[in-house]
C-alpha atoms as a PDB file:
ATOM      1  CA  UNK A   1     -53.293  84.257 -85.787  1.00  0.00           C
ATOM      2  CA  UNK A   2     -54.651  82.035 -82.663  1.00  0.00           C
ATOM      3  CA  UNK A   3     -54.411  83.000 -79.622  1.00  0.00           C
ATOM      4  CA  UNK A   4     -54.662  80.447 -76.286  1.00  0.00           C
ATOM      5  CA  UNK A   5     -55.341  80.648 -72.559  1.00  0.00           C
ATOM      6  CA  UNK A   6     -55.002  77.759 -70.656  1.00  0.00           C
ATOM      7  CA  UNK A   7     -55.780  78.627 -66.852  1.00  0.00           C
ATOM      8  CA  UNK A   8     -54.296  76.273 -64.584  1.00  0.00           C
ATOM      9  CA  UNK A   9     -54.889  76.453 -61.100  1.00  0.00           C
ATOM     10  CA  UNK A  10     -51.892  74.312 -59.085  1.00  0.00           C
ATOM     11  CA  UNK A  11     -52.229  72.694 -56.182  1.00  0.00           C
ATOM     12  CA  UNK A  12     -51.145  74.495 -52.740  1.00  0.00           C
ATOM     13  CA  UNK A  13     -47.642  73.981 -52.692  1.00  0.00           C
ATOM     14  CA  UNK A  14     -46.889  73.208 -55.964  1.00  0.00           C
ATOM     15  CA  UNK A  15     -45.926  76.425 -57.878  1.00  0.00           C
ATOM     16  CA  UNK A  16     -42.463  76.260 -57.250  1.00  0.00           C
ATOM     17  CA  UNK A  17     -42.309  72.600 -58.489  1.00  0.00           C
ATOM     18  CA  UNK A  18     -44.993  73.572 -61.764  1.00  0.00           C
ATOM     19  CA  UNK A  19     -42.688  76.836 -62.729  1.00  0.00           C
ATOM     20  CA  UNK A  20     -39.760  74.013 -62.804  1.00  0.00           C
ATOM     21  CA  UNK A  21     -41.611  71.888 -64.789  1.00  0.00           C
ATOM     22  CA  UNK A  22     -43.168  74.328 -67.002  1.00  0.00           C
ATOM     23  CA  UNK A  23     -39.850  75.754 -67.917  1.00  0.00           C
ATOM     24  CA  UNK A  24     -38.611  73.463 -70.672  1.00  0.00           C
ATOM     25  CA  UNK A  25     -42.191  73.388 -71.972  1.00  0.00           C
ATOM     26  CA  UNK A  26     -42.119  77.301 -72.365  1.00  0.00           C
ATOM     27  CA  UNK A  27     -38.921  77.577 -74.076  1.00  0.00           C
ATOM     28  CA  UNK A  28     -39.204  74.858 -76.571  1.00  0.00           C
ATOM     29  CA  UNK A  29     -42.567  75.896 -77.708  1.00  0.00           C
ATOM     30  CA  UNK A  30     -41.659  79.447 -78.022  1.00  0.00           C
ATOM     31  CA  UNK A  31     -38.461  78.690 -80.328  1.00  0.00           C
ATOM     32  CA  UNK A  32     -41.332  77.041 -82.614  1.00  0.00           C
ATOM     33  CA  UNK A  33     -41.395  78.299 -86.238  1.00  0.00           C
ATOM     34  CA  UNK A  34     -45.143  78.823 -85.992  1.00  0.00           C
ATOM     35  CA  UNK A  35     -45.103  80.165 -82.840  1.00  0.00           C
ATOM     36  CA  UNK A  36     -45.648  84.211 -82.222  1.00  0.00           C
ATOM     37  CA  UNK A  37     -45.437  84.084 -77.590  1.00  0.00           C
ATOM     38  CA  UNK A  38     -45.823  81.446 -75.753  1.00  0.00           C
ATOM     39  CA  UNK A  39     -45.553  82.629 -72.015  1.00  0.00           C
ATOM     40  CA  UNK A  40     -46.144  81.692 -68.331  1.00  0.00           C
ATOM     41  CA  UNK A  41     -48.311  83.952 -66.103  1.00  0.00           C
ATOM     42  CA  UNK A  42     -48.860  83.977 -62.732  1.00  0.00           C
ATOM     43  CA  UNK A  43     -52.231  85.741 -61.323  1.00  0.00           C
ATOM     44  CA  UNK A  44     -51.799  88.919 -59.410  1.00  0.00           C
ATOM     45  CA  UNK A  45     -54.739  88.272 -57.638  1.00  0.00           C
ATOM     46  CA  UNK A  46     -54.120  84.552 -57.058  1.00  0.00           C
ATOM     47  CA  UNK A  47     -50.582  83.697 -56.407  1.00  0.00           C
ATOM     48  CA  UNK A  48     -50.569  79.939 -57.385  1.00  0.00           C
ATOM     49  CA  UNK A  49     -52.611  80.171 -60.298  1.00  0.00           C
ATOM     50  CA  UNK A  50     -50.904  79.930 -63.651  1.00  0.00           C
ATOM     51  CA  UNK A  51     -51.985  80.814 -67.258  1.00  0.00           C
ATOM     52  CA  UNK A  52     -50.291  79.552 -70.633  1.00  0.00           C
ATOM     53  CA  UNK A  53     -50.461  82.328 -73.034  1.00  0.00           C
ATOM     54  CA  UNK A  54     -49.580  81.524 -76.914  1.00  0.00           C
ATOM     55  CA  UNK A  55     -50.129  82.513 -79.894  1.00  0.00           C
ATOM     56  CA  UNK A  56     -49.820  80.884 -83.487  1.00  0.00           C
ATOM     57  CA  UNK A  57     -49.781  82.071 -86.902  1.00  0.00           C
ATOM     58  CA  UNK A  58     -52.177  79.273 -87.614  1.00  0.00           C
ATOM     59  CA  UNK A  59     -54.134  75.932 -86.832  1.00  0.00           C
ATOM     60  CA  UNK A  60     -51.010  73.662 -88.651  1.00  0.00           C
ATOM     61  CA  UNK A  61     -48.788  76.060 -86.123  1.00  0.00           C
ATOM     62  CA  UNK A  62     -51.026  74.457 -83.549  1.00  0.00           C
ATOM     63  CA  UNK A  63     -51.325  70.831 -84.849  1.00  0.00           C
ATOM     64  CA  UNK A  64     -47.349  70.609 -85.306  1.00  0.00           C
ATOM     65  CA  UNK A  65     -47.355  72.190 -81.630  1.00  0.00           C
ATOM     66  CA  UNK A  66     -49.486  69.581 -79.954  1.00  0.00           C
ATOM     67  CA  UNK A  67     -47.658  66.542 -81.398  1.00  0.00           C
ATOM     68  CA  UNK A  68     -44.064  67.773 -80.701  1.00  0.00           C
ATOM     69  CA  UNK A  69     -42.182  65.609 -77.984  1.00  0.00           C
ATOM     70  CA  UNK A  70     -42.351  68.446 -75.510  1.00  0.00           C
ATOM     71  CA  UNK A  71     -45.460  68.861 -75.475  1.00  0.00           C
ATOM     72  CA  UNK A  72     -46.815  65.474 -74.726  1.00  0.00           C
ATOM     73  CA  UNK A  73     -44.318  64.422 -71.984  1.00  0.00           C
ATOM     74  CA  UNK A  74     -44.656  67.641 -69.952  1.00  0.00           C
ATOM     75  CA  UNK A  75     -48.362  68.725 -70.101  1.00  0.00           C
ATOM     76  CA  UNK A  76     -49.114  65.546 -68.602  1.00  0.00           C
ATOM     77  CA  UNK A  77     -46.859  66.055 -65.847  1.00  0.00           C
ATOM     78  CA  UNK A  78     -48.035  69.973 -65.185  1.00  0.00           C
ATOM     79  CA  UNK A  79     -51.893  68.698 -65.565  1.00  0.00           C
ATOM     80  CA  UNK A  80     -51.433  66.585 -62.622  1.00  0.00           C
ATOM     81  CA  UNK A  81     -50.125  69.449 -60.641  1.00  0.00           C
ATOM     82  CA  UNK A  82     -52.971  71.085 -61.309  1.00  0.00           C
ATOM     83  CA  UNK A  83     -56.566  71.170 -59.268  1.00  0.00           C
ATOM     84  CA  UNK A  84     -60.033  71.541 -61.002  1.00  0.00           C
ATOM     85  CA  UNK A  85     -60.913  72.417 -64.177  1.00  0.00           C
ATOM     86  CA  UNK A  86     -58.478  73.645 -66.994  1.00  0.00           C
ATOM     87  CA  UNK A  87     -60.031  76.122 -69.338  1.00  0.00           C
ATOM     88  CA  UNK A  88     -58.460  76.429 -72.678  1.00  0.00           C
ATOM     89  CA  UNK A  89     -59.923  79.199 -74.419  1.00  0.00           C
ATOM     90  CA  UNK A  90     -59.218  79.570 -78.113  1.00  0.00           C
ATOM     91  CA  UNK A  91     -59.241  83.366 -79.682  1.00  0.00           C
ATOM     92  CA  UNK A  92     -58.593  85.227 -82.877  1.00  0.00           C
ATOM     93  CA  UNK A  93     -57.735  88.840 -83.034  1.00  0.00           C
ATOM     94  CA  UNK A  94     -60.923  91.449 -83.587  1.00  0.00           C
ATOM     95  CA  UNK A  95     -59.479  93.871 -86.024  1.00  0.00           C
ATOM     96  CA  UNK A  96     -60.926  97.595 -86.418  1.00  0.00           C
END
């Protein structure tokens, strides 16, 4: 599995409008066949500032992910919402 954080940090003002946007692209990716979660967070500490969490059973998951329709009309549109950097951090599970 493949685990992703993408921290995006909207613009003041914007949540309300991102969550809205973001909605579509959460459900449709998480109804995926390769897909494990895909959720939306919201910090605790700052209100405004969003993370993507997913998780794929592999990199095709992934590759089949980042092609699909959804995908490439609406992360454009919530990447403009956003301010600064985006992080995307790509993980794998440590196993003891």
């Amino acid at each position: 599995m493949i685990k992703i954080v993408v921290n995006m940090p909207v613009k003041k003002g914007l949540a309300e409008a991102f969550k809205q946007e973001a909605k579509e692209l959460i459900l449709k990716s998480a109804a995926e066949a390769g897909n494990i979660y895909y959720t939306l967070n919201e910090s605790v500490e700052n209100p405004g500032s969003f993370a993507i969490m997913e998780c794929w059973k592999d990199q095709a998951a992934i590759d089949y992910h980042n092609a699909t329709e959804h995908f490439t009309s609406i992360l454009p549109k919530l990447v403009a919402m956003c301010d600064g950097d985006i992080p995307i951090m790509h993980y794998t599970e440590v196993s003891f």
